[in-house]
N, C-alpha and C. Protein backbone atom coordinates (compact mmCIF):
# COMPACT_ATOMS: atom_id res chain seq x y z
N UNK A 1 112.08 86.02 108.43
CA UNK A 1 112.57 86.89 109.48
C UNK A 1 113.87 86.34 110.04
N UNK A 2 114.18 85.15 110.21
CA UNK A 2 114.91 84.42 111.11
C UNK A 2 116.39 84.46 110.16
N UNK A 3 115.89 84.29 108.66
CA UNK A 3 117.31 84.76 107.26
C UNK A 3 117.61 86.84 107.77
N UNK A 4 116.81 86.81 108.02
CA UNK A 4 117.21 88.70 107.96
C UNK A 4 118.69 88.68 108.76
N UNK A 5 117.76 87.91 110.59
CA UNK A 5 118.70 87.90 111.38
C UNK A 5 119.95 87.87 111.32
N UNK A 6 119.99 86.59 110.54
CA UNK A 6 121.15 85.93 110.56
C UNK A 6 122.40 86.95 109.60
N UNK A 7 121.82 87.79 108.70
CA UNK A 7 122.39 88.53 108.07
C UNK A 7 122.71 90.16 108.61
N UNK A 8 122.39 90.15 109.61
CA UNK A 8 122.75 91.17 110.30
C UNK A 8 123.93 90.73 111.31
N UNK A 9 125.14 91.77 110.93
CA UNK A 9 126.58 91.33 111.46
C UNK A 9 126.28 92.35 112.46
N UNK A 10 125.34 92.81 113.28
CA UNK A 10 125.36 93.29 114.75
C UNK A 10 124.57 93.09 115.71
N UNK A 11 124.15 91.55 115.16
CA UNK A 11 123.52 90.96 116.85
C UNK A 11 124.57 89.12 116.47
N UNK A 12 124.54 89.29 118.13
CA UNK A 12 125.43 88.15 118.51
C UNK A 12 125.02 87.07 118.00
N UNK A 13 125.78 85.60 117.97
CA UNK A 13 125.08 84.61 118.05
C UNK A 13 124.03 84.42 119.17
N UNK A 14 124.19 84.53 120.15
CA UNK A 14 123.53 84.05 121.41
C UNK A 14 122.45 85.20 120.88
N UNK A 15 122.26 86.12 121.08
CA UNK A 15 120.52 87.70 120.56
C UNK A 15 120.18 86.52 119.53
N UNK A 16 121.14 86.37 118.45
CA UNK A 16 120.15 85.72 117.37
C UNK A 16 119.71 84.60 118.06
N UNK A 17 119.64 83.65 118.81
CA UNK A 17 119.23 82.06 119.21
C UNK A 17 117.95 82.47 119.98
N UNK A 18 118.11 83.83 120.95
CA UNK A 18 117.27 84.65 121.92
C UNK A 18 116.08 85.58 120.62
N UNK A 19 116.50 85.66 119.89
CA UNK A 19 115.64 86.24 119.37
C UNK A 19 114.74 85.37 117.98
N UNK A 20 115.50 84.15 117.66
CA UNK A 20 114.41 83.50 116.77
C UNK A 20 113.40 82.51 117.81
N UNK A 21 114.09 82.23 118.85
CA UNK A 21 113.04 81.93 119.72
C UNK A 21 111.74 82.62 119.79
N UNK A 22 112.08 83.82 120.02
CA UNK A 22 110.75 84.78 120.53
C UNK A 22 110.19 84.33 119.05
N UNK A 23 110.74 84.75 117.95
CA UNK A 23 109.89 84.85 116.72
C UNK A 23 109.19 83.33 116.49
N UNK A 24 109.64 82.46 116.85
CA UNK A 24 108.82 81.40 116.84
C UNK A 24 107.62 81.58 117.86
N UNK A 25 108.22 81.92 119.03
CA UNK A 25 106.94 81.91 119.90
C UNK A 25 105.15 82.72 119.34
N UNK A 26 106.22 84.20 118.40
CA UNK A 26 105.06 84.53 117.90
C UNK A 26 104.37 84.18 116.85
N UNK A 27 105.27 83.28 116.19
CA UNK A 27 104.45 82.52 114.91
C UNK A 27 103.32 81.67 115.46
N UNK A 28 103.83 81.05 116.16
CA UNK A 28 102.85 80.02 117.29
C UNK A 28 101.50 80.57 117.28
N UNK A 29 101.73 81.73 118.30
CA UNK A 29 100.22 82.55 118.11
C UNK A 29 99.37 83.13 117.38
N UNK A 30 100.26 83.53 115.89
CA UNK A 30 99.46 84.24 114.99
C UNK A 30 99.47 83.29 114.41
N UNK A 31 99.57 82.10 114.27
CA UNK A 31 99.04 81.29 113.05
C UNK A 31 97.96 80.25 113.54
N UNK A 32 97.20 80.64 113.72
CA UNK A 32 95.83 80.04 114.42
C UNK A 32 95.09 78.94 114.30
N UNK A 33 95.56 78.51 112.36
CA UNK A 33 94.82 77.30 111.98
C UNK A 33 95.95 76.23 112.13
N UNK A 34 97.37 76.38 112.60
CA UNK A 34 98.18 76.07 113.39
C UNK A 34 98.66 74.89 111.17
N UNK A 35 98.48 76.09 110.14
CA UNK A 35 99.00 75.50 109.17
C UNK A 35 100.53 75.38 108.65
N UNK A 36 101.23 75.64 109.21
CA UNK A 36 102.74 76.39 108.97
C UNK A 36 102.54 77.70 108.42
N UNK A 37 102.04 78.33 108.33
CA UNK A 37 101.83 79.95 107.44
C UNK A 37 101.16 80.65 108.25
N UNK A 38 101.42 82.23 107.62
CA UNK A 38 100.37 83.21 108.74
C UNK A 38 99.44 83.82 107.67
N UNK A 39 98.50 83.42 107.15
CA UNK A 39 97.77 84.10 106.22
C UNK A 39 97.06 85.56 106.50
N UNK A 40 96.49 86.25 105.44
CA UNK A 40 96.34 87.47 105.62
C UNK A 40 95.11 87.71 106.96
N UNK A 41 94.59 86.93 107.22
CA UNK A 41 92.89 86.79 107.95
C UNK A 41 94.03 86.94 109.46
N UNK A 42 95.03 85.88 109.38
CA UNK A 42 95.71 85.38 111.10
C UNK A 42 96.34 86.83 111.08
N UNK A 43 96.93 87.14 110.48
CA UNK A 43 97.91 88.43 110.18
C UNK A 43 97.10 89.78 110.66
N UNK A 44 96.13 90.23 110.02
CA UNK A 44 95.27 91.29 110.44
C UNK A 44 94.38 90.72 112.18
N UNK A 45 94.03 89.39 112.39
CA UNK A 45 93.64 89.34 113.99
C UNK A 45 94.50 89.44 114.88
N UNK A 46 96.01 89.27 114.66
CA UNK A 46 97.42 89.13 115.30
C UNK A 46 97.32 91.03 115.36
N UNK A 47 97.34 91.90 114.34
CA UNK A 47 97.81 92.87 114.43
C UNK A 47 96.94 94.20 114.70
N UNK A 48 95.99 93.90 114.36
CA UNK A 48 95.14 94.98 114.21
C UNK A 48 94.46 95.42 116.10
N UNK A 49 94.00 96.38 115.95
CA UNK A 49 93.79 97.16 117.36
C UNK A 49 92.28 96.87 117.43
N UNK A 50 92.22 95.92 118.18
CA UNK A 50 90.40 95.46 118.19
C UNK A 50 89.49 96.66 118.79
N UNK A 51 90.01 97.44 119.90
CA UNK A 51 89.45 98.36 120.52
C UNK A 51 88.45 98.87 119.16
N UNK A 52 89.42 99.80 118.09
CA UNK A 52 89.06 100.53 117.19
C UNK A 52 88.30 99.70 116.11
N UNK A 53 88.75 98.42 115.84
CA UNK A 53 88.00 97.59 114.98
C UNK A 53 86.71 97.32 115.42
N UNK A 54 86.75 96.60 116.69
CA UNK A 54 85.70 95.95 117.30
C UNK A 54 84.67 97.08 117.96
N UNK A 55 84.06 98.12 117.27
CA UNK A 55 83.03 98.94 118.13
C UNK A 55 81.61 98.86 117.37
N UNK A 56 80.89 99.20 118.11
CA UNK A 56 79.41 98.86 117.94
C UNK A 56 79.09 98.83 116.53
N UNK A 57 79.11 100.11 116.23
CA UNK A 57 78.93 100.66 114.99
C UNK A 57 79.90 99.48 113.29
N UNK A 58 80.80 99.25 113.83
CA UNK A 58 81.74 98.21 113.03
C UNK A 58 80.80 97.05 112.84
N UNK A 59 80.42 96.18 113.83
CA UNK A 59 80.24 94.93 114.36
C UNK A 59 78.46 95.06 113.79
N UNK A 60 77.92 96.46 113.48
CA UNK A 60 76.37 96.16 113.90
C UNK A 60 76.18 96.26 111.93
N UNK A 61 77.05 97.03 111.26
CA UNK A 61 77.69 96.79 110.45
C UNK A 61 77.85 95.64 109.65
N UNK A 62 78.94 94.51 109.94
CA UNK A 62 78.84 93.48 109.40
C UNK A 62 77.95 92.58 109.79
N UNK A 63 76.92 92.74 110.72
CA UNK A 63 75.89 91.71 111.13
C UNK A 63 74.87 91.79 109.57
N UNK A 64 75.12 93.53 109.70
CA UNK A 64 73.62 93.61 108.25
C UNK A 64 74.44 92.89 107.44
N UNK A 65 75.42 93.27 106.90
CA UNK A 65 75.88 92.71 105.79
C UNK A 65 75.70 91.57 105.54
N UNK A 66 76.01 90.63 106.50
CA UNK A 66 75.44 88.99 106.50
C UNK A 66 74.19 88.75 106.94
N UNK A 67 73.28 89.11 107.01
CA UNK A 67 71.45 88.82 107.55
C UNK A 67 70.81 89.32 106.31
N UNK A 68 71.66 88.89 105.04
CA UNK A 68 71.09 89.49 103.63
C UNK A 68 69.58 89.41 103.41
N UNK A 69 68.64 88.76 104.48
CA UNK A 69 67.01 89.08 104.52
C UNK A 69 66.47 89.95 105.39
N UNK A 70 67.78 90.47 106.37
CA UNK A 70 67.15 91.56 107.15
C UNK A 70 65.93 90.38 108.45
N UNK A 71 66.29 88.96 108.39
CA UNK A 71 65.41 88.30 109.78
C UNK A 71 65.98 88.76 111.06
N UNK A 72 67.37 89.32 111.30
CA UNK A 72 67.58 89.40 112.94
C UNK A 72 68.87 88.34 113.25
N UNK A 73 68.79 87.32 112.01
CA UNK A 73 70.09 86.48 112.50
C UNK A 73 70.61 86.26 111.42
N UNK A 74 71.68 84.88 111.44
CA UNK A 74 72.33 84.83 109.81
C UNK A 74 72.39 83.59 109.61
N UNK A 75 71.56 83.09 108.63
CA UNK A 75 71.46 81.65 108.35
C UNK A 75 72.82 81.20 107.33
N UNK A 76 72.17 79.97 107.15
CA UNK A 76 73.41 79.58 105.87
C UNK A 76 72.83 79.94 104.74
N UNK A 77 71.79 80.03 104.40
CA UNK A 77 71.35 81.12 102.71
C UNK A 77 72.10 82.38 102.93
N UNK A 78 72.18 82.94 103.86
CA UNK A 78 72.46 84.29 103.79
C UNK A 78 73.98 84.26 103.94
N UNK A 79 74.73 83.20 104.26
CA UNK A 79 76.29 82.98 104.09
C UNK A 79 76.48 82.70 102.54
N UNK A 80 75.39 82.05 102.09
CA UNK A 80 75.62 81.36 100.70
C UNK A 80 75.48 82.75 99.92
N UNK A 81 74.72 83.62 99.84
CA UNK A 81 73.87 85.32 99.59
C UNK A 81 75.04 85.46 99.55
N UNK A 82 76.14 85.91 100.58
CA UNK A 82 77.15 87.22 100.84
C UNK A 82 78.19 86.31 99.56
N UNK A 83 78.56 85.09 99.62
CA UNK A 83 79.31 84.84 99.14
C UNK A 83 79.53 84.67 97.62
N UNK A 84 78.51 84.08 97.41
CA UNK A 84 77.92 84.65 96.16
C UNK A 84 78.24 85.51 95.27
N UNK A 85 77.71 86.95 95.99
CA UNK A 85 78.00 88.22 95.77
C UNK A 85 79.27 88.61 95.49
N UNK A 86 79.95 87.64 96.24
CA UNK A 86 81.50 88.61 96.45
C UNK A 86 82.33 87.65 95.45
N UNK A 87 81.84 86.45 94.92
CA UNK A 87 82.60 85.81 93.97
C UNK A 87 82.99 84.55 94.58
């Protein structure tokens, strides 16, 4: 992002210094495991609209998906189960 800037001949020096700042500031926050990178997992929690993600029906959702015995909670067999599955 910070190469784009710099290649755009219509923001100042001073916008560009003001504006890779901010973009650092937001790297800061979306990169969570604080690795130098924003991987796809930090990227979609940074961006996505939890309201619409996060509703009952979503959430009650991926609980089944991981309680692969149907007990009520989610052990580590049933982490080991999903993963398994998915490769």
């Amino acid at each position: 992002m910070k190469e784009a800037i710099k290649l755009d001949n219509n923001i100042s020096y001073y916008n560009q210094h003001l504006i890779n700042n901010i973009i650092d500031k937001m790297f800061s926050k979306f990169d969570f495991n604080k690795d130098g990178e924003i991987n796809y997992s930090e990227f979609l929690a940074a961006t996505v609209c939890k309201k619409q993600v996060l509703t009952k029906a979503n959430l009650r959702f991926a609980f089944h998906h991981f309680d692969t015995d149907n007990e009520g909670y989610i052990t580590k067999n049933d982490l080991k189960e999903v993963f398994k599955r998915s490769g």
